[in-house]
Protein backbone atom coordinates (compact mmCIF):
# COMPACT_ATOMS: atom_id res chain seq x y z
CA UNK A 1 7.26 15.54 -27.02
CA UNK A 2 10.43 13.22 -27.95
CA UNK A 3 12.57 11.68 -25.72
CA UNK A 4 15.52 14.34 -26.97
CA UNK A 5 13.41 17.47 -26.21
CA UNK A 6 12.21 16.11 -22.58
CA UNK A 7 15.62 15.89 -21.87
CA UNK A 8 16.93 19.14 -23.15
CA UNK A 9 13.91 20.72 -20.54
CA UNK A 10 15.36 18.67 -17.74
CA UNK A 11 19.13 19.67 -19.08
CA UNK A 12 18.31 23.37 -18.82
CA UNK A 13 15.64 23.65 -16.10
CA UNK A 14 17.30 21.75 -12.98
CA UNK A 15 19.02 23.32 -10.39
CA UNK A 16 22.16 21.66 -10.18
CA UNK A 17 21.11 20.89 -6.23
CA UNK A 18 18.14 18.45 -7.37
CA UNK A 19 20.00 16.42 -8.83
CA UNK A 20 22.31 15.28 -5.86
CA UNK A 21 18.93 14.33 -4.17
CA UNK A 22 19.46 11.61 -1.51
CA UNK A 23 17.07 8.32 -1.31
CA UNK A 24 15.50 6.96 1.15
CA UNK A 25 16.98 3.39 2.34
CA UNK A 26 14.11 0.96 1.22
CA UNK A 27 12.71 -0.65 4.69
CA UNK A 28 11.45 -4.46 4.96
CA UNK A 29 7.89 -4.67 6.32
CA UNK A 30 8.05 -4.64 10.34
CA UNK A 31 8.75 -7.41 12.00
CA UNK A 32 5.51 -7.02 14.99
CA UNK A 33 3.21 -5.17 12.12
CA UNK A 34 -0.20 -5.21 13.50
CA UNK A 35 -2.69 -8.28 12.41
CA UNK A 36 -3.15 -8.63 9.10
CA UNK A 37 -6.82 -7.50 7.02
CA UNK A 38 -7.22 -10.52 4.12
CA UNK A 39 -7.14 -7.75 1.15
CA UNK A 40 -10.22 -8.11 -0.90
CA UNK A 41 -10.36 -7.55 -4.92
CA UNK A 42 -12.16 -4.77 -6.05
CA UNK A 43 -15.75 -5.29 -7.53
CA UNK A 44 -15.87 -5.19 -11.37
CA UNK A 45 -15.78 -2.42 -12.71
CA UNK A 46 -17.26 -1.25 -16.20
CA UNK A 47 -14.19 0.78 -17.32
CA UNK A 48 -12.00 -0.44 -19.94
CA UNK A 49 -8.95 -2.23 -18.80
CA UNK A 50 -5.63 -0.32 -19.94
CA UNK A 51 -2.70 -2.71 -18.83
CA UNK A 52 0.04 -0.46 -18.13
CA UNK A 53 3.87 -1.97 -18.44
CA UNK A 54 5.94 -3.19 -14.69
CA UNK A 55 8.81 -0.64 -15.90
CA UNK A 56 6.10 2.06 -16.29
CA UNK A 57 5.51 4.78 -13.32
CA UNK A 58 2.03 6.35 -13.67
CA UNK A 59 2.46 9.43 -11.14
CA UNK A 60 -0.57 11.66 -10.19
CA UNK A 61 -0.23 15.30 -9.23
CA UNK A 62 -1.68 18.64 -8.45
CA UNK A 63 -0.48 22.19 -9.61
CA UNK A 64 -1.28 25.29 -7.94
CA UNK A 65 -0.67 28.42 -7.94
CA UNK A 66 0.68 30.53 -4.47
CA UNK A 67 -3.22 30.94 -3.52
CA UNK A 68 -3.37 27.14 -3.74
CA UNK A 69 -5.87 27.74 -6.49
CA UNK A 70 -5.70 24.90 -9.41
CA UNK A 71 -3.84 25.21 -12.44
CA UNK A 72 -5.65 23.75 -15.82
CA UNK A 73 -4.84 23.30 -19.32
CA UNK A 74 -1.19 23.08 -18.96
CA UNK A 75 1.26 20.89 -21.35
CA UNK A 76 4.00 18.29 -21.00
CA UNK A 77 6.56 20.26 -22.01
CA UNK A 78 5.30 22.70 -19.12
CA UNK A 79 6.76 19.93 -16.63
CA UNK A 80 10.69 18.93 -15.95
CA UNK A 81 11.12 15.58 -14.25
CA UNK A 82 13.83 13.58 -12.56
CA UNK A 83 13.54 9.92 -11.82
CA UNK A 84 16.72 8.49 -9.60
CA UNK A 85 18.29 11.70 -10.93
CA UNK A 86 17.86 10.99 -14.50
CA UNK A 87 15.88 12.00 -16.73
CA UNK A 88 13.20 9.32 -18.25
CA UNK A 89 14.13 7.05 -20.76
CA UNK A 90 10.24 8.29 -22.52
CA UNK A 91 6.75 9.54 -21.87
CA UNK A 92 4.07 7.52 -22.65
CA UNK A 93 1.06 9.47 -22.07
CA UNK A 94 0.08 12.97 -20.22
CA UNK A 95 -3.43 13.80 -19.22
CA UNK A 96 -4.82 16.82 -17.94
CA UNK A 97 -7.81 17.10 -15.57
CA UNK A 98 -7.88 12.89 -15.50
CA UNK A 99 -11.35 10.99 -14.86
CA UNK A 100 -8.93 7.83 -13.56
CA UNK A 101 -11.02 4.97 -11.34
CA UNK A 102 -11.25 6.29 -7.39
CA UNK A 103 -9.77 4.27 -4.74
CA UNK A 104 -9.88 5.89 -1.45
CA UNK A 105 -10.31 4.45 1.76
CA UNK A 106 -11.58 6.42 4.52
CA UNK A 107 -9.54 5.95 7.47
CA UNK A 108 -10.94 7.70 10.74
CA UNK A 109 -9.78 7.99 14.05
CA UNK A 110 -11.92 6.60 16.83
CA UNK A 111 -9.72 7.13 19.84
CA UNK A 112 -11.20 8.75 22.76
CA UNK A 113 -9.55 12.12 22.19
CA UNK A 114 -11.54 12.50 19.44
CA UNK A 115 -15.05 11.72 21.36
CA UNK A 116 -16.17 15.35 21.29
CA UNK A 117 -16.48 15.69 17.30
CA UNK A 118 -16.86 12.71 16.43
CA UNK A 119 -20.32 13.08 14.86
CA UNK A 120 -19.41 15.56 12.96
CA UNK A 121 -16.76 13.50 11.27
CA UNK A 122 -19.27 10.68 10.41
CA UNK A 123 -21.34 13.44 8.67
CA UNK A 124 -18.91 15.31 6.55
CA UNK A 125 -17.19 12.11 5.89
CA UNK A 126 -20.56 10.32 4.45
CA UNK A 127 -21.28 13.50 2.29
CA UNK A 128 -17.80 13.26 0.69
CA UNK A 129 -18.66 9.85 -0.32
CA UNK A 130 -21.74 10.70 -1.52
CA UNK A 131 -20.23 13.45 -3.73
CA UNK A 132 -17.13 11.32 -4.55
CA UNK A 133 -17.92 8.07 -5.81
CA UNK A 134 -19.25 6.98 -9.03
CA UNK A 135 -20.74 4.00 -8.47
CA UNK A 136 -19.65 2.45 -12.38
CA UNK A 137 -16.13 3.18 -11.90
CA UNK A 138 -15.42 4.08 -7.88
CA UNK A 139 -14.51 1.91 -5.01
CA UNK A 140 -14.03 2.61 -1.29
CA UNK A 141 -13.60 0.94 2.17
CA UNK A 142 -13.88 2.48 5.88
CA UNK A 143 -11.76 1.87 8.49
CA UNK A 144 -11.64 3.37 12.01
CA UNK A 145 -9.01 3.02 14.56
CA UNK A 146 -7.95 3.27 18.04
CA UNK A 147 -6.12 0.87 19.30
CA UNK A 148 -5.64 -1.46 16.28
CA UNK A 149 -6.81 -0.74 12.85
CA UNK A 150 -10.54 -2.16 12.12
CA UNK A 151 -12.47 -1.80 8.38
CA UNK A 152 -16.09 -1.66 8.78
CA UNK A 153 -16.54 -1.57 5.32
CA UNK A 154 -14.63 -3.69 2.38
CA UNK A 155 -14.41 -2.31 -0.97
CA UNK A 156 -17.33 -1.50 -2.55
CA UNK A 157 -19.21 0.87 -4.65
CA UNK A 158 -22.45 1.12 -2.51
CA UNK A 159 -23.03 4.11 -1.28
CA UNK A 160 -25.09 3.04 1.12
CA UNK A 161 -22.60 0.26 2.64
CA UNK A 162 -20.62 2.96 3.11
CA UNK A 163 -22.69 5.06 5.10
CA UNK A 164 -23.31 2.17 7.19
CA UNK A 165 -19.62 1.53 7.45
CA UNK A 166 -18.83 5.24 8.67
CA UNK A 167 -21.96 5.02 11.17
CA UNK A 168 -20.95 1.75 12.56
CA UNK A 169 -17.69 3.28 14.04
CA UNK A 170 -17.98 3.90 17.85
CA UNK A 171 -15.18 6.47 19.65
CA UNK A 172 -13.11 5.03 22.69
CA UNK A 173 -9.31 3.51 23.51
CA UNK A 174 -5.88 4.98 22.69
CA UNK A 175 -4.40 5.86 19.32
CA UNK A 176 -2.37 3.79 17.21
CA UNK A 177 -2.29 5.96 14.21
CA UNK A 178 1.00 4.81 12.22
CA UNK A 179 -0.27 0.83 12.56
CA UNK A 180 -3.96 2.15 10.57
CA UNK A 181 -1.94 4.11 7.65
CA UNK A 182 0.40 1.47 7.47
CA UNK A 183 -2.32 -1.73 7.64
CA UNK A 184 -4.82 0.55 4.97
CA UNK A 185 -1.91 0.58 2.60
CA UNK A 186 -0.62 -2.72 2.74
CA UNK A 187 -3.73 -4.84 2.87
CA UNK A 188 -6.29 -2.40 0.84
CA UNK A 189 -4.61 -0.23 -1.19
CA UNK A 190 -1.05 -2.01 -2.54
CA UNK A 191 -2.16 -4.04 -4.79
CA UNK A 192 -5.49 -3.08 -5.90
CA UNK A 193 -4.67 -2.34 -9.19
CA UNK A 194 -2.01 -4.79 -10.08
CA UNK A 195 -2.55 -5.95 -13.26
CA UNK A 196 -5.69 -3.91 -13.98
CA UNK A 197 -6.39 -0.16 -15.72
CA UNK A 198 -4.35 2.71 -13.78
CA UNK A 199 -6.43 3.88 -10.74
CA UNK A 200 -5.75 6.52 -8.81
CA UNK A 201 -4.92 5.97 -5.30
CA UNK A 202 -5.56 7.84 -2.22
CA UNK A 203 -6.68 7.64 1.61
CA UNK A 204 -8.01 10.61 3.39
CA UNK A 205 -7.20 10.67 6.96
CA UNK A 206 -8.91 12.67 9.73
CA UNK A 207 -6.67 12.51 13.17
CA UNK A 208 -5.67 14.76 15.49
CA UNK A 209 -1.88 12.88 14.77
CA UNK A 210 -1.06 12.53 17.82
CA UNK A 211 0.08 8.57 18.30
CA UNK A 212 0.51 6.52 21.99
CA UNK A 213 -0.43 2.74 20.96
CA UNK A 214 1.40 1.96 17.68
CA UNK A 215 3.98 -0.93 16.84
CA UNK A 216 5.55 0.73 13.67
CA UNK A 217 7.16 3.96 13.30
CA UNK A 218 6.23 7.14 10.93
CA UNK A 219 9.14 6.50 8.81
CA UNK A 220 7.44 2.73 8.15
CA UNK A 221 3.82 3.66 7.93
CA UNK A 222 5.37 6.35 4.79
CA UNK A 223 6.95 3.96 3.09
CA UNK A 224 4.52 1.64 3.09
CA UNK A 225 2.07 4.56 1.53
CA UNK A 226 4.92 5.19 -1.38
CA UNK A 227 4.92 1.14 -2.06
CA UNK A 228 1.01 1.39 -2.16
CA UNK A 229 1.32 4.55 -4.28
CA UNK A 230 -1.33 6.41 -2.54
CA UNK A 231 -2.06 9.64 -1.77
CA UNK A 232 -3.14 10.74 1.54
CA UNK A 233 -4.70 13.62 2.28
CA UNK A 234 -4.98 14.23 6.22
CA UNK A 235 -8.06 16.78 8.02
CA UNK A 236 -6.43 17.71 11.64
CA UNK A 237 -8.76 17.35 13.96
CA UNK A 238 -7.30 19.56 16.41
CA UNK A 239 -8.75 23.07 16.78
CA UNK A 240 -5.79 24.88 18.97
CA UNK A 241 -4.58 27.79 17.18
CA UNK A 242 -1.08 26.63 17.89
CA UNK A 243 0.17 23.36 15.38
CA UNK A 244 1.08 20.75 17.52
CA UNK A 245 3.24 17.57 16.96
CA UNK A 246 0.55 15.95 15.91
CA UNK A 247 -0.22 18.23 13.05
CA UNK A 248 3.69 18.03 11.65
CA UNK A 249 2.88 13.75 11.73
CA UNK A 250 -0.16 14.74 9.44
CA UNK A 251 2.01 17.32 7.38
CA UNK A 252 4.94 14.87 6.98
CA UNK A 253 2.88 11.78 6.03
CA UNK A 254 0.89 13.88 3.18
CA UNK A 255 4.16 15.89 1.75
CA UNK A 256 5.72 12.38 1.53
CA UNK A 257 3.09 10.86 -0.66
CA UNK A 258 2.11 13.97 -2.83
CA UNK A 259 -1.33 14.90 -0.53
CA UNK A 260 -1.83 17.95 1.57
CA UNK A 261 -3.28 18.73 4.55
CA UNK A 262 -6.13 20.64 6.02
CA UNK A 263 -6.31 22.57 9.18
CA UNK A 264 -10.21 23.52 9.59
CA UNK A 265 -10.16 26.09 12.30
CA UNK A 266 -13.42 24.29 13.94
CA UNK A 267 -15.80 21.07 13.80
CA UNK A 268 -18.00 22.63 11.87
CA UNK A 269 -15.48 23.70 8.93
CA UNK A 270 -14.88 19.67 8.63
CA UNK A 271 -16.96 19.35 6.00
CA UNK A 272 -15.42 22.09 3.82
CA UNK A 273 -12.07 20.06 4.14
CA UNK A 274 -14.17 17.14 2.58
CA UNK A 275 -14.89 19.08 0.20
CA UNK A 276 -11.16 20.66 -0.70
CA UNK A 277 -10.10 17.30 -1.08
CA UNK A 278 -12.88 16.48 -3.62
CA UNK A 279 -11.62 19.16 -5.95
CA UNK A 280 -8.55 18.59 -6.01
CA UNK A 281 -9.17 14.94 -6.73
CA UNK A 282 -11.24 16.83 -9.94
CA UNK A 283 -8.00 18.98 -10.74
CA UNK A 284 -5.43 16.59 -11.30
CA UNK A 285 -2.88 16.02 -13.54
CA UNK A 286 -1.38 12.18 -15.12
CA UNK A 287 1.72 11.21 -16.22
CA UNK A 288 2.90 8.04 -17.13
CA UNK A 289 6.95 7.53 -18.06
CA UNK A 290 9.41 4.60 -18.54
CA UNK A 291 12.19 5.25 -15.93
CA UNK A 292 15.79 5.25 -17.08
CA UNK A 293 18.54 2.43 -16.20
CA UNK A 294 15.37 1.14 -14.48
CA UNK A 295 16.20 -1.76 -11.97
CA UNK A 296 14.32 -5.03 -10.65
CA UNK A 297 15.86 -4.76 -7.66
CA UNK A 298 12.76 -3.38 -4.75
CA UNK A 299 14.99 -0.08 -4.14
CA UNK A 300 12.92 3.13 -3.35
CA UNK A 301 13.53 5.81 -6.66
CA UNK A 302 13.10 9.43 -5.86
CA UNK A 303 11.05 11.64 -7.76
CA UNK A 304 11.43 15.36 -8.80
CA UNK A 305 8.81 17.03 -10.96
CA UNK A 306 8.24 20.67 -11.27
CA UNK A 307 7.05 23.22 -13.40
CA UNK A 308 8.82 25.75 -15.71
CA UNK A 309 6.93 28.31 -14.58
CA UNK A 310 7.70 28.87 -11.31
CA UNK A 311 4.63 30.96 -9.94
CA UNK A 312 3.32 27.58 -9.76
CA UNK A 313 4.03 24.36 -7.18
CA UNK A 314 3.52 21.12 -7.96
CA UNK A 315 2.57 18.72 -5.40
CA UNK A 316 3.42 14.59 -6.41
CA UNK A 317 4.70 11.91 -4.22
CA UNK A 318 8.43 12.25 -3.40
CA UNK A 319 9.18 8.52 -4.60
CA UNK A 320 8.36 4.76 -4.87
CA UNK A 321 10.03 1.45 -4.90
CA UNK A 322 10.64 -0.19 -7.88
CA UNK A 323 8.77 -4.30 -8.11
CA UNK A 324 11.19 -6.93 -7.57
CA UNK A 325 11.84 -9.14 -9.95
């Protein structure tokens, strides 16, 4: 589609509301953020290496219908998009159903609240990798947490390094939940594909979300997943009927970034969670754009994307923040 016809969509489709959309103020990295991880380069990979542009936004997303079944096969011109409420200054590629590179870390909580099911997350979490990772062009790490963030397994492709990673998590201690997003994105998942082939980008999070031990805030620990561009997909771990506090920390984090999450009414149903997130990671869409009046300048750049037919939602991270010169 040309750069005239994209803009007619966007001229015709948006509600004038969207496009007085406010942005986020960017936020410096904490001053007490927890102990640094050293981040450690992915292992090399097979796949051909695409170098994608600094002024170039390569956004990932999911479109479903009101059953929150997928949507396939659908076409550029199917999408409107707003980027700092304008529209982009050109597309330069759209794929559907995308077989991008993997990077997901695993990030598990290991507090004591968590003691009674813990097993069971171990399991279901294992299997996902098993079904998840392609060992040519798929890397992962493992972190736990309780009261301070700790990976028990680096990037890798081995399966079974992984396994051992998950099983070499113990529960016990308090909960420090915003410090292990925040530490996962900034020293694992930020730069991992600087300068390399578009990856995509995501952490799946299993927590109850409740939080008593951490030394940055929600607000930080999202930001810092829209400067690492990852998705995060969060499995509640708490069975009440009711949703808790925790649960709106889980729902807040994902919306932010362009994830979901999953309420499995029982330890048992964990694995089926696992297993959402695995298709949907199969039924994604790619988009890659040059931004408009595009600035150097570290600022955070909100993002609106929807479709033209609106029986369908479309689920993509709300912004990022643009490199600095």
């Amino acid at each position: 589609m040309s750069r005239k016809i994209f803009g007619l969509v966007l001229a015709v489709a948006f509600a004038p509301a969207a496009l007085h959309a406010q942005q986020p103020a960017p936020a410096a990295p904490p001053a007490q953020a927890p102990a640094a991880q050293q981040p450690a380069a992915p292992d090399a990979s097979d796949i051909p290496v695409v170098k994608i542009n600094a002024d170039e936004v390569n956004l990932i997303f999911t479109v479903t219908d009101k059953h929150g079944h997928y949507i396939p096969d659908l076409k550029q011109s199917d999408f409107a998009l707003l980027d700092d409420q304008k529209a982009p200054a050109r597309v330069t590629s759209f794929r559907q159903q995308i077989n991008l590179p993997l990077r997901v870390g695993i990030v598990i909580d290991t507090s004591t609240s968590i003691h009674t099911r813990f097993q069971f997350e171990q399991q279901s979490a294992t299997e996902f990798l098993l079904q998840v990772i392609k060992a040519k062009s798929d890397r992962a790490f493992v972190m736990g947490f309780s009261e301070v963030p700790k990976v028990s397994q680096d990037w890798t492709n081995n399966i079974d390094g992984l396994e051992t990673g998950v099983n070499r998590l113990s529960p016990g201690g308090g909960t420090a939940l915003f410090d292990a997003v925040y530490v996962a994105c900034r020293d694992k998942l930020q730069d991992v594909s600087r300068g390399q082939e578009p990856v995509r980008k995501a952490m799946v999070l299993l927590s109850d979300g409740d939080d008593n031990q951490s030394r940055v805030h929600e607000d930080e620990a999202i930001k810092m997943c829209q400067r690492a561009e990852t998705i995060v997909y969060a499995i509640s771990t708490n069975w009440t009927p009711s949703r808790g506090k925790g649960d709106k920390v889980l729902s807040d984090i994902a919306e932010a970034t362009g994830g979901q999450v999953l309420f499995p009414p029982s330890v048992e149903e964990i694995s089926n969670s696992f297993h959402a997130i695995e298709e949907e990671l199969r039924s994604q869409y790619s988009l890659a754009y040059a931004p408009a009046d595009f600035k150097y300048d570290g600022s955070f750049r909100t993002i609106y994307l929807y479709c033209n037919d609106r029986r369908y939602q479309v689920r993509a991270r709300k912004g990022y923040f643009s490199p600095k010169q």
